[in-house]
PDB file of N, CA and C in Angstrom:
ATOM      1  N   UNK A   1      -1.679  -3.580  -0.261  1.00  0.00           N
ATOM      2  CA  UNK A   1      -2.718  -4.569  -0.389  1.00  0.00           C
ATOM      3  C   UNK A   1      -3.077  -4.786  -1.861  1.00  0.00           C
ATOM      4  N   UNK A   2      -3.115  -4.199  -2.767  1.00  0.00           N
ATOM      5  CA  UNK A   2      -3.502  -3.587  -4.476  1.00  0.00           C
ATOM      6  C   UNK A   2      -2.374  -4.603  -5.117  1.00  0.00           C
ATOM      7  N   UNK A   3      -0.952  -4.702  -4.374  1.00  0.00           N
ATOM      8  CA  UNK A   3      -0.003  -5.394  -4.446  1.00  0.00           C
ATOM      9  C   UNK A   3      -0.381  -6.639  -4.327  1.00  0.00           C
ATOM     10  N   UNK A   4      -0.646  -7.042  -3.232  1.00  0.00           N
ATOM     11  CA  UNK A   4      -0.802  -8.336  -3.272  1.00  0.00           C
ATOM     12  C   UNK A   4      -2.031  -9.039  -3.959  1.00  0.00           C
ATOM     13  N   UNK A   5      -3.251  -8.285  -4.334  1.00  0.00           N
ATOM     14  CA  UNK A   5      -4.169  -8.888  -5.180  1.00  0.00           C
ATOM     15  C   UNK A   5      -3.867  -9.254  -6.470  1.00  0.00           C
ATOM     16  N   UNK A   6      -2.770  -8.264  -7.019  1.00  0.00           N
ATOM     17  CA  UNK A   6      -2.543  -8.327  -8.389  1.00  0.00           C
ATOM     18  C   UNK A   6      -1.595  -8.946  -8.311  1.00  0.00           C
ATOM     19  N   UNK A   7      -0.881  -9.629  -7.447  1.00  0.00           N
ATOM     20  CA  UNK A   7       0.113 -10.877  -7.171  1.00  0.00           C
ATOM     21  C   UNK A   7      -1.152 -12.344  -7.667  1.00  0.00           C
ATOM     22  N   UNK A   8      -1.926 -11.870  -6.239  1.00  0.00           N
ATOM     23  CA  UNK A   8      -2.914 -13.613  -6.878  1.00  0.00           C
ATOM     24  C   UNK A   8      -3.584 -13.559  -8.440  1.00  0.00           C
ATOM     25  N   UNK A   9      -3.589 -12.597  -8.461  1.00  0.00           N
ATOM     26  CA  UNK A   9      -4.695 -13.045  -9.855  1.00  0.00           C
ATOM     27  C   UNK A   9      -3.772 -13.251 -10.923  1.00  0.00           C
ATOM     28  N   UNK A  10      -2.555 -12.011 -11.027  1.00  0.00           N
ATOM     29  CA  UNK A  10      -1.293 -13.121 -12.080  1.00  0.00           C
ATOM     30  C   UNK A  10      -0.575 -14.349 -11.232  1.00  0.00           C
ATOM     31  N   UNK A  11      -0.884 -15.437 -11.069  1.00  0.00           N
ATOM     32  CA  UNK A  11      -0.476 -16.426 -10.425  1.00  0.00           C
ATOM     33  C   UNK A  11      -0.284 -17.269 -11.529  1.00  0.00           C
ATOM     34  N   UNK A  12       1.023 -17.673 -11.553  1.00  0.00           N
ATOM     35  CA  UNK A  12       1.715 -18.748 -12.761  1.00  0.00           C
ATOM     36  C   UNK A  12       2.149 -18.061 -14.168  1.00  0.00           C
ATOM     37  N   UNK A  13       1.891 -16.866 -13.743  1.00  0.00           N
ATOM     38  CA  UNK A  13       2.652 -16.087 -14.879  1.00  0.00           C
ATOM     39  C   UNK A  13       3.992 -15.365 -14.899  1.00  0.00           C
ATOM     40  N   UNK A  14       4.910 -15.079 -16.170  1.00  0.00           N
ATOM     41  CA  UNK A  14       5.881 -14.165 -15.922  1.00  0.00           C
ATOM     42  C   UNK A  14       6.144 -12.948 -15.148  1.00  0.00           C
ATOM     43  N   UNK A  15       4.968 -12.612 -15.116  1.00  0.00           N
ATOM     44  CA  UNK A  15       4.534 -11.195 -14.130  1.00  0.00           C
ATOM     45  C   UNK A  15       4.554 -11.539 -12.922  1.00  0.00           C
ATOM     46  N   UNK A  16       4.464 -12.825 -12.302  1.00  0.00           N
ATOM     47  CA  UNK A  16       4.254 -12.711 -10.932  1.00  0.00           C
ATOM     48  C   UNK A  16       6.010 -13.106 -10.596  1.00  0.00           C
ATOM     49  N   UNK A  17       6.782 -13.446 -11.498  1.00  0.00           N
ATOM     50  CA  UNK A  17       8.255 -13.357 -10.895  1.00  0.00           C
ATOM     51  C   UNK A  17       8.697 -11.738 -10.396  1.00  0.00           C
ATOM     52  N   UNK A  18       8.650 -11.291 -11.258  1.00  0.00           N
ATOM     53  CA  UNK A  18       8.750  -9.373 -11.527  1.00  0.00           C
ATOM     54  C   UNK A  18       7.975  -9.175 -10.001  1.00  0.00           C
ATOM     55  N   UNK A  19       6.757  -9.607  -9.714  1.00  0.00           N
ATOM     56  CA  UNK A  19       6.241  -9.060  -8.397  1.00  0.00           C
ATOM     57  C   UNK A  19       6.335  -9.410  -7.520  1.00  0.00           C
ATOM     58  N   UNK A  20       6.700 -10.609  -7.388  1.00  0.00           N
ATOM     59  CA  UNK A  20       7.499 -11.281  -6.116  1.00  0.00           C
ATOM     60  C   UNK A  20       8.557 -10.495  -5.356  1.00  0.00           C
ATOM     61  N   UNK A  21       9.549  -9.584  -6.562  1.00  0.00           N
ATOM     62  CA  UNK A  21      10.481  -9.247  -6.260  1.00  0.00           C
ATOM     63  C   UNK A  21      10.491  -8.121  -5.154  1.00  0.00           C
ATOM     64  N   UNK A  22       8.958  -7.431  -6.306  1.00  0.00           N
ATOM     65  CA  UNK A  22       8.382  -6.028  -5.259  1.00  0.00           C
ATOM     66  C   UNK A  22       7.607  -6.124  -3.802  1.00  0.00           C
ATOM     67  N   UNK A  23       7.366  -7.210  -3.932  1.00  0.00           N
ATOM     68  CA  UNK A  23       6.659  -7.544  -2.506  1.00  0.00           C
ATOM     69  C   UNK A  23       7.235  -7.838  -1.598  1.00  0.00           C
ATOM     70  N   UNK A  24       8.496  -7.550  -1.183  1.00  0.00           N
ATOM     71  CA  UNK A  24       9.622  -7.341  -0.539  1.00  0.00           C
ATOM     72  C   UNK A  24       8.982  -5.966   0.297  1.00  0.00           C
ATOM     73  N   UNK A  25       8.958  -5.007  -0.404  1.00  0.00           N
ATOM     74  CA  UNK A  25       8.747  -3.422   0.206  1.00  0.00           C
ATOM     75  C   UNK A  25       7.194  -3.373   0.907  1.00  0.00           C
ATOM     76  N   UNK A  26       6.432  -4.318  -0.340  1.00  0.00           N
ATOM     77  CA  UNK A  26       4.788  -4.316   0.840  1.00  0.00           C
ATOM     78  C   UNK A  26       4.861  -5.127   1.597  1.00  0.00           C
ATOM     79  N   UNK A  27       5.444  -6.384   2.148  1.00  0.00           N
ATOM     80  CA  UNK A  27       5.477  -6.437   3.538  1.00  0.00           C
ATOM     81  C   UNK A  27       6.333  -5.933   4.148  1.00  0.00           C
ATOM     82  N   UNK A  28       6.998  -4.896   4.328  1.00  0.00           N
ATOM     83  CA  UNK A  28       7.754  -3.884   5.211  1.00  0.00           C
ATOM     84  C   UNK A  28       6.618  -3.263   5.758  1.00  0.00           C
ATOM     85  N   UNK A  29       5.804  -2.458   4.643  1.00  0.00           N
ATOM     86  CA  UNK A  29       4.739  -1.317   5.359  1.00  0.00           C
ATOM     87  C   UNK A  29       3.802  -2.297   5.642  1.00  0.00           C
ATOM     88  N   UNK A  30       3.210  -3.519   5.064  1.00  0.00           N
ATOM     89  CA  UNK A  30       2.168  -3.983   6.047  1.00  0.00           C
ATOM     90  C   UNK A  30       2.755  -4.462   7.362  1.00  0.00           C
ATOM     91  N   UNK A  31       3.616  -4.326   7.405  1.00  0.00           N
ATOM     92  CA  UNK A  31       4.380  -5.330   9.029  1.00  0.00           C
ATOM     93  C   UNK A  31       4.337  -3.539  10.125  1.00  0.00           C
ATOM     94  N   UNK A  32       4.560  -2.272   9.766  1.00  0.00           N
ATOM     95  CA  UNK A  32       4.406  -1.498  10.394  1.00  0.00           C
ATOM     96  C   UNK A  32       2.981  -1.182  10.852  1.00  0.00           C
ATOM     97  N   UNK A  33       1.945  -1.319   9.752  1.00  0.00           N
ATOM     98  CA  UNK A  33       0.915  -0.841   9.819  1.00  0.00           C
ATOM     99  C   UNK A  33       0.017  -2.149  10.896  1.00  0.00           C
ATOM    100  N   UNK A  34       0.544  -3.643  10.680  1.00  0.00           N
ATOM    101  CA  UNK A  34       0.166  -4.319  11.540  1.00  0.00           C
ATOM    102  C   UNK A  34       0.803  -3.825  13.087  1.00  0.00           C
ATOM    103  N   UNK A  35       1.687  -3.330  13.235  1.00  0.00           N
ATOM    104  CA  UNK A  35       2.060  -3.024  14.734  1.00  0.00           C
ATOM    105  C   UNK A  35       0.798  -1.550  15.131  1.00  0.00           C
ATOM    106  N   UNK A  36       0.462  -1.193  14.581  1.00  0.00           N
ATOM    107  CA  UNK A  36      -0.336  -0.367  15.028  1.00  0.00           C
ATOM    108  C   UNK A  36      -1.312  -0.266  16.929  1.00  0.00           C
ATOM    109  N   UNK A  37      -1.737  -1.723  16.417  1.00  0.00           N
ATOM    110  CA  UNK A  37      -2.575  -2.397  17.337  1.00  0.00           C
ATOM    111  C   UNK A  37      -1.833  -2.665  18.387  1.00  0.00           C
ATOM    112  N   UNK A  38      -1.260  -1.729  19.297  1.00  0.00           N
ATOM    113  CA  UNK A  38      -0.667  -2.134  20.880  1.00  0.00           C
ATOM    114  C   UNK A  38      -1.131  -1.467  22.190  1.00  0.00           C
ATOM    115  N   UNK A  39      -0.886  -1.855  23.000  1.00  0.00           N
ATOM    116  CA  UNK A  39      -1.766  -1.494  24.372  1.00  0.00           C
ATOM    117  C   UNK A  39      -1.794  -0.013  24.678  1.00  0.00           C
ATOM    118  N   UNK A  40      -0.553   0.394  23.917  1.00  0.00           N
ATOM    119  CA  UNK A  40      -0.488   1.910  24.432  1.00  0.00           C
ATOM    120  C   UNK A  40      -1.486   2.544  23.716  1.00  0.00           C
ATOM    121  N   UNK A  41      -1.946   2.367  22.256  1.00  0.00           N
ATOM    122  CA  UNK A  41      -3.173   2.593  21.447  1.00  0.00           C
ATOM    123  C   UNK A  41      -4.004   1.851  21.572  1.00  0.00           C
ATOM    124  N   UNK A  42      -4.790   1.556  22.310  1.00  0.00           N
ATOM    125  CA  UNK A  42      -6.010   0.688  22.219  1.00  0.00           C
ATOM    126  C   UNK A  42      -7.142   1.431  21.378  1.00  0.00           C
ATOM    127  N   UNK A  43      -7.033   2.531  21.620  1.00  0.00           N
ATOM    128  CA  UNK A  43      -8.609   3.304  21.488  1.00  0.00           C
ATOM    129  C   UNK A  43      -8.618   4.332  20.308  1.00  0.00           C
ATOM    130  N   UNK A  44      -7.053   4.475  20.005  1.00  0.00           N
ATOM    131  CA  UNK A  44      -6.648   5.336  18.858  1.00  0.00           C
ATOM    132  C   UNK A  44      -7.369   4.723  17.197  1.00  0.00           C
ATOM    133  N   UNK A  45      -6.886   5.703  16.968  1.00  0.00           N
ATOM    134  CA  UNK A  45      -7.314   5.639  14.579  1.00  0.00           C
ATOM    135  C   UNK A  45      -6.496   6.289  13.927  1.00  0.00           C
ATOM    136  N   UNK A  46      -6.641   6.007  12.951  1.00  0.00           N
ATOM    137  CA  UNK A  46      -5.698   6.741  11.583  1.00  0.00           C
ATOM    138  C   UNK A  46      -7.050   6.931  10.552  1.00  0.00           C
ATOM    139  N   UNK A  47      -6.858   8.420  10.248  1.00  0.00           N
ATOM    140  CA  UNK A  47      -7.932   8.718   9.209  1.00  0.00           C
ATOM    141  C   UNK A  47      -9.362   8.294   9.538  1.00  0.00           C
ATOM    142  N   UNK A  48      -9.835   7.906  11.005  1.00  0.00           N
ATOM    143  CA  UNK A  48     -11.192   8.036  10.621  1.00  0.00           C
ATOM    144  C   UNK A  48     -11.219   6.240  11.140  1.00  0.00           C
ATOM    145  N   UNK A  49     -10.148   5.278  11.022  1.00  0.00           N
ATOM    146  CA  UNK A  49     -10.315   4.025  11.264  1.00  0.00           C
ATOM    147  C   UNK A  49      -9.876   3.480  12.184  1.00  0.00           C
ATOM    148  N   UNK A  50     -10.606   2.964  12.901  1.00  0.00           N
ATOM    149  CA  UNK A  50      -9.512   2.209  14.107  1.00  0.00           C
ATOM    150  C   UNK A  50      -8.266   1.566  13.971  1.00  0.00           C
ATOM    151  N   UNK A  51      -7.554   1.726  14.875  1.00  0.00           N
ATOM    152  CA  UNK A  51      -5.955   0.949  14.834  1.00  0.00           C
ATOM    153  C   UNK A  51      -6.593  -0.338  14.741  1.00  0.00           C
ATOM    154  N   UNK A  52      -7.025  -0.969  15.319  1.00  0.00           N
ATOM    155  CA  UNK A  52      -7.329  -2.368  15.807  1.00  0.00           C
ATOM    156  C   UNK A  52      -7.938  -3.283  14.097  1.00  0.00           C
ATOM    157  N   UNK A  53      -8.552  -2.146  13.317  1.00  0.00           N
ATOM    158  CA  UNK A  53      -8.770  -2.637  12.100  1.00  0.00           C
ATOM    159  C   UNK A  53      -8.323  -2.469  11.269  1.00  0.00           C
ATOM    160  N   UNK A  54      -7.089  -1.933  11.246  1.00  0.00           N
ATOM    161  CA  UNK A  54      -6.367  -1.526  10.000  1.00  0.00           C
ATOM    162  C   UNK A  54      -5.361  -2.525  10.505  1.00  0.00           C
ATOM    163  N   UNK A  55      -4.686  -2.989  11.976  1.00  0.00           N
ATOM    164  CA  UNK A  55      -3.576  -4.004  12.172  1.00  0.00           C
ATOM    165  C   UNK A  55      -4.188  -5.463  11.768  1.00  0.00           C
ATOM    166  N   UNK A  56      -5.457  -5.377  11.772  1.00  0.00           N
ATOM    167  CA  UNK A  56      -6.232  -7.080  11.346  1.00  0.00           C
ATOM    168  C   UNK A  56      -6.087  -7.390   9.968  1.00  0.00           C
ATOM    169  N   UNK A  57      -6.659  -6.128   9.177  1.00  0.00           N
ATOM    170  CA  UNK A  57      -6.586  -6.434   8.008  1.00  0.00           C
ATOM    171  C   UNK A  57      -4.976  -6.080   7.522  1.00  0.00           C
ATOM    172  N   UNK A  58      -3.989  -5.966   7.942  1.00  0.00           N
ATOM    173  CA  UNK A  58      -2.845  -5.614   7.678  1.00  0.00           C
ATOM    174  C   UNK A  58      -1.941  -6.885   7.622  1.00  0.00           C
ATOM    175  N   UNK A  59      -2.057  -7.704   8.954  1.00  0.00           N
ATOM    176  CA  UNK A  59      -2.390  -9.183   9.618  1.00  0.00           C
ATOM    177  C   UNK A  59      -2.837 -10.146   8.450  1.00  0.00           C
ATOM    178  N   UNK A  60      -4.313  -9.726   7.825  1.00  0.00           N
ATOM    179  CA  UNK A  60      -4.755 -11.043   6.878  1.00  0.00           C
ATOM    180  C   UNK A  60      -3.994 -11.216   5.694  1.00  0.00           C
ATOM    181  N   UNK A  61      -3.035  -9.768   4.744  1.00  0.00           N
ATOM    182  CA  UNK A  61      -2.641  -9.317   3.259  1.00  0.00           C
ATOM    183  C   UNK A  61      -1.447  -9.740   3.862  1.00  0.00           C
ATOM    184  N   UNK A  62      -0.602  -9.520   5.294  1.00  0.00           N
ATOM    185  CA  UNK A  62       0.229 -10.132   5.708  1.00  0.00           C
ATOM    186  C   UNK A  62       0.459 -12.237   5.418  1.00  0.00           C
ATOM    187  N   UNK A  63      -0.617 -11.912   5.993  1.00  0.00           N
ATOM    188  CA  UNK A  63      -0.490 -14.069   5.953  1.00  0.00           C
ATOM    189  C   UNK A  63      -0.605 -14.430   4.119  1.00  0.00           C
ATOM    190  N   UNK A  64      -1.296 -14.039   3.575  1.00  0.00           N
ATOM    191  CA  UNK A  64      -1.322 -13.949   2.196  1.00  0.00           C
ATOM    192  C   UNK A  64       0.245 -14.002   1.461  1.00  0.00           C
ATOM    193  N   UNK A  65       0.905 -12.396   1.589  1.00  0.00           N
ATOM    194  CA  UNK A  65       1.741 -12.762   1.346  1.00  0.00           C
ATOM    195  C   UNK A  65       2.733 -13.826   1.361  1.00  0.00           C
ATOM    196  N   UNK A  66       3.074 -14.477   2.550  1.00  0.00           N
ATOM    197  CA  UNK A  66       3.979 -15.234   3.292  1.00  0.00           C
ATOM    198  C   UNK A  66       3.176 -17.127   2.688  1.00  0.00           C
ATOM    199  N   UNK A  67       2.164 -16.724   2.540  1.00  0.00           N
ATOM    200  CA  UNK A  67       1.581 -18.083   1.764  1.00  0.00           C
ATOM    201  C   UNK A  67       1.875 -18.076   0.343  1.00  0.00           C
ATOM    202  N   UNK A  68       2.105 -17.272  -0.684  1.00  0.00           N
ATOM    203  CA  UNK A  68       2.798 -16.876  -1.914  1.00  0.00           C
ATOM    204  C   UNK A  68       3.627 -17.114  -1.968  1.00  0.00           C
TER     205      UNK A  68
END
């Protein structure tokens, strides 16, 4: 997610070619961490947080990316 903020804010710069490249690997782990959220876990967490809110916000840095 740290990834993709510092994607928008260098936006139109040389730096954001270089990070384009890396944001290849953060949507891999946000695309896992969005599967979290499935019927067999409804009620489960990681660290203290619900599945259901870590796959949403995983979901929103997801659409972000893919709009970049």
């Amino acid at each position: 997610m740290k990834k993709i903020d510092r994607l928008v804010e260098s936006q139109g710069t040389m730096e954001q070619v270089k990070m384009i490249k890396r944001l290849k690997s953060s949507i891999a782990l946000l695309s896992v961490v969005a599967t979290l959220n499935s019927k067999n876990s409804t009620n489960a967490s990681t660290c203290g947080v619900p599945n259901s809110h870590l796959s949403a916000c995983a979901k929103l840095y997801l659409a972000v990316a893919y709009k970049l």
